[in-house]
Protein backbone atom coordinates (compact mmCIF):
# COMPACT_ATOMS: atom_id res chain seq x y z
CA UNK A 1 -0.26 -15.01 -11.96
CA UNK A 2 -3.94 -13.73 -13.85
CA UNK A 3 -5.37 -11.17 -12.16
CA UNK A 4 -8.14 -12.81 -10.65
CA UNK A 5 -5.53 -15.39 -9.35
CA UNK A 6 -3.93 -11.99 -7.86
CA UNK A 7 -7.43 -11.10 -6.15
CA UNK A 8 -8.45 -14.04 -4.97
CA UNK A 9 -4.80 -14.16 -3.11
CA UNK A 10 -5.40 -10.69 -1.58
CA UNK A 11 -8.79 -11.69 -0.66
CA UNK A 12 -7.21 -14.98 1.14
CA UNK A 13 -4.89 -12.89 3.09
CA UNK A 14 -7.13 -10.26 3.61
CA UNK A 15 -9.30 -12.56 5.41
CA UNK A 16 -6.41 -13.52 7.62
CA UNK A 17 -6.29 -10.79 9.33
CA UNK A 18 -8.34 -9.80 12.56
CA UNK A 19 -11.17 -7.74 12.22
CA UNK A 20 -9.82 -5.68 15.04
CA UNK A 21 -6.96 -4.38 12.95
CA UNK A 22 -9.04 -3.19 10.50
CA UNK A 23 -11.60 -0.84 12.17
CA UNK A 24 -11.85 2.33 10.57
CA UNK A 25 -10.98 0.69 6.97
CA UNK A 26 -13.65 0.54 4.19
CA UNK A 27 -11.63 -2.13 2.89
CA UNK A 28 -8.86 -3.41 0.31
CA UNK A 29 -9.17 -2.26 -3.68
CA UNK A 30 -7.32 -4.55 -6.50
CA UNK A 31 -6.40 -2.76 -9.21
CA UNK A 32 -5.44 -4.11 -12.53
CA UNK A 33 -3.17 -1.29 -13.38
CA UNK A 34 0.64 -0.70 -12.47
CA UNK A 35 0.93 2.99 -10.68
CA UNK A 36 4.58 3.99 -11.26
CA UNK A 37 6.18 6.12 -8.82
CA UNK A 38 6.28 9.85 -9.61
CA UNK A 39 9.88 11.01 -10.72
CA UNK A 40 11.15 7.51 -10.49
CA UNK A 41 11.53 5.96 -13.79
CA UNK A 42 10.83 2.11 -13.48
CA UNK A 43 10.07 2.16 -9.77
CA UNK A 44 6.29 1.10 -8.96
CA UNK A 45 3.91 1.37 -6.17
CA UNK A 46 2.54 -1.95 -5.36
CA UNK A 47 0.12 -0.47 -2.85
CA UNK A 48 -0.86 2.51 -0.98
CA UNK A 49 -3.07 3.61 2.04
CA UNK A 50 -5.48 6.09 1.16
CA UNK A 51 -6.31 8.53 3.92
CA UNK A 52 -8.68 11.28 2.68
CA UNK A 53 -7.99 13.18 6.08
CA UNK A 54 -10.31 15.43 7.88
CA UNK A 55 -13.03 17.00 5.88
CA UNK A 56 -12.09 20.25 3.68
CA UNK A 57 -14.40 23.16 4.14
CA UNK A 58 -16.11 22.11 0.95
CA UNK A 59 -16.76 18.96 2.74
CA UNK A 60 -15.28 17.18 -0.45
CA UNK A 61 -14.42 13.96 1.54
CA UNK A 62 -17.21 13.17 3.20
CA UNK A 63 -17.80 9.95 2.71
CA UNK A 64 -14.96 8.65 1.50
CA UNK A 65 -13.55 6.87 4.04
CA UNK A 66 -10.18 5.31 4.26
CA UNK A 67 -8.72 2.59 2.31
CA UNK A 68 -6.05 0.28 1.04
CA UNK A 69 -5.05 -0.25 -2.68
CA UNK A 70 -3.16 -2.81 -4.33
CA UNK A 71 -2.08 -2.56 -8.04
CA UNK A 72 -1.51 -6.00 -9.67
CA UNK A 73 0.08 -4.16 -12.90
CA UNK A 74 3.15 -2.80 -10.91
CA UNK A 75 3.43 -6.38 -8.76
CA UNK A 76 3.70 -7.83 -12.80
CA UNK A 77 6.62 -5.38 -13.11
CA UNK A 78 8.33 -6.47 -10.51
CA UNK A 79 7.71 -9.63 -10.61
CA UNK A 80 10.41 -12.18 -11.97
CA UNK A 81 11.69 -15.53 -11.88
CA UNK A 82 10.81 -17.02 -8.59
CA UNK A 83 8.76 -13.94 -7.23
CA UNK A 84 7.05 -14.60 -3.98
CA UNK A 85 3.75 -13.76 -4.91
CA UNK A 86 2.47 -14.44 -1.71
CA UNK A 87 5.24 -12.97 0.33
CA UNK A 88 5.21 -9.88 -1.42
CA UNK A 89 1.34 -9.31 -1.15
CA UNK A 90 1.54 -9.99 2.51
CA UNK A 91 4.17 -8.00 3.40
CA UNK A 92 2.53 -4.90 1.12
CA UNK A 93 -1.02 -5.53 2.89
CA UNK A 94 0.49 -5.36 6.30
CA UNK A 95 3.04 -2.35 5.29
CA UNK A 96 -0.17 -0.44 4.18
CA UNK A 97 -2.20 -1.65 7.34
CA UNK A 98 0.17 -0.33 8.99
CA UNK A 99 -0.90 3.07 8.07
CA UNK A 100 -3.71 3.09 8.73
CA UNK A 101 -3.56 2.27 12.50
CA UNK A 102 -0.82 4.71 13.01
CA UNK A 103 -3.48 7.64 11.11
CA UNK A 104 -6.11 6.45 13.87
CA UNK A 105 -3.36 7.02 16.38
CA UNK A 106 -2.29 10.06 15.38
CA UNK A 107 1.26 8.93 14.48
CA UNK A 108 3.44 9.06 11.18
CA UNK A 109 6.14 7.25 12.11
CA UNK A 110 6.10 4.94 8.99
CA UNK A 111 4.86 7.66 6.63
CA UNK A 112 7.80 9.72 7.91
CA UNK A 113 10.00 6.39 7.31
CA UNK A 114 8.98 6.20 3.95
CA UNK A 115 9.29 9.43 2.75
CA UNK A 116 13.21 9.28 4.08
CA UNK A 117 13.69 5.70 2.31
CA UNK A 118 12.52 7.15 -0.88
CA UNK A 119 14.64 10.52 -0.38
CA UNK A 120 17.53 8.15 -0.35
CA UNK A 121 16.51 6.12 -3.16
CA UNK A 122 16.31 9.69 -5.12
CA UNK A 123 20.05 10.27 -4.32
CA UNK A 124 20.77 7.43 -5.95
CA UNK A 125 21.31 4.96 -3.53
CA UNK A 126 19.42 1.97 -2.28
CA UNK A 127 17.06 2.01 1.20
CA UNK A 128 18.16 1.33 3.92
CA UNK A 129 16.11 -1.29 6.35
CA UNK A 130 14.67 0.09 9.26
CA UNK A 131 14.93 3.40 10.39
């Protein structure tokens, strides 16, 4: 899959979703690049929510807003014979959408999920589902 193959999927399933779920969002960023995953040699991010938070007292995030990013470099590492392209984009949009709506609510539930899924997967073993 080209890249703009890649965005013009995201942008498909993007537009799938109800506006309602994404209030608050400035909206969904492609990125050609792969973003490897600190400390974790041949692991990559596929996507990430990017929360800026509440202002600092420099006020260096005003503005900023909150977001959603994709990288289509670390979806072509993964990526093998008989990759879901489509499955895999979907289930990383809503995983990051997610996020967000849990940071308008206050909650952390799947930040604090993922940060114990990748604790295991630094121990050496794989995640576990669910949690």
């Amino acid at each position: 899959m080209t890249y703009a193959e890649f965005v013009n999927l995201v942008e498909r399933l993007w537009d799938e979703i109800p506006e309602a779920f994404k209030k608050g969002l400035q909206g969904v960023h492609v990125f050609p690049e792969a973003k490897p995953e600190p400390g974790l040699e041949g692991v990559w991010r596929l996507g990430e929510y990017l929360d800026p938070g509440p202002p600092s007292a420099f006020r260096g995030f005003e503005g900023l807003g909150r977001h959603i990013a994709l990288y289509y470099g670390s979806f072509l590492q993964v990526a093998g014979p008989g990759f879901d392209w489509e499955g895999e984009v979907w289930e990383t949009l809503l995983h990051e959408l997610r996020h967000h709506l849990e940071s308008l609510a206050g909650r952390d539930d799947l930040v604090r999920e993922d940060l114990r899924r990748l604790a295991e997967f630094r121990r050496g073993g794989p995640p576990s589902a669910g949690g």
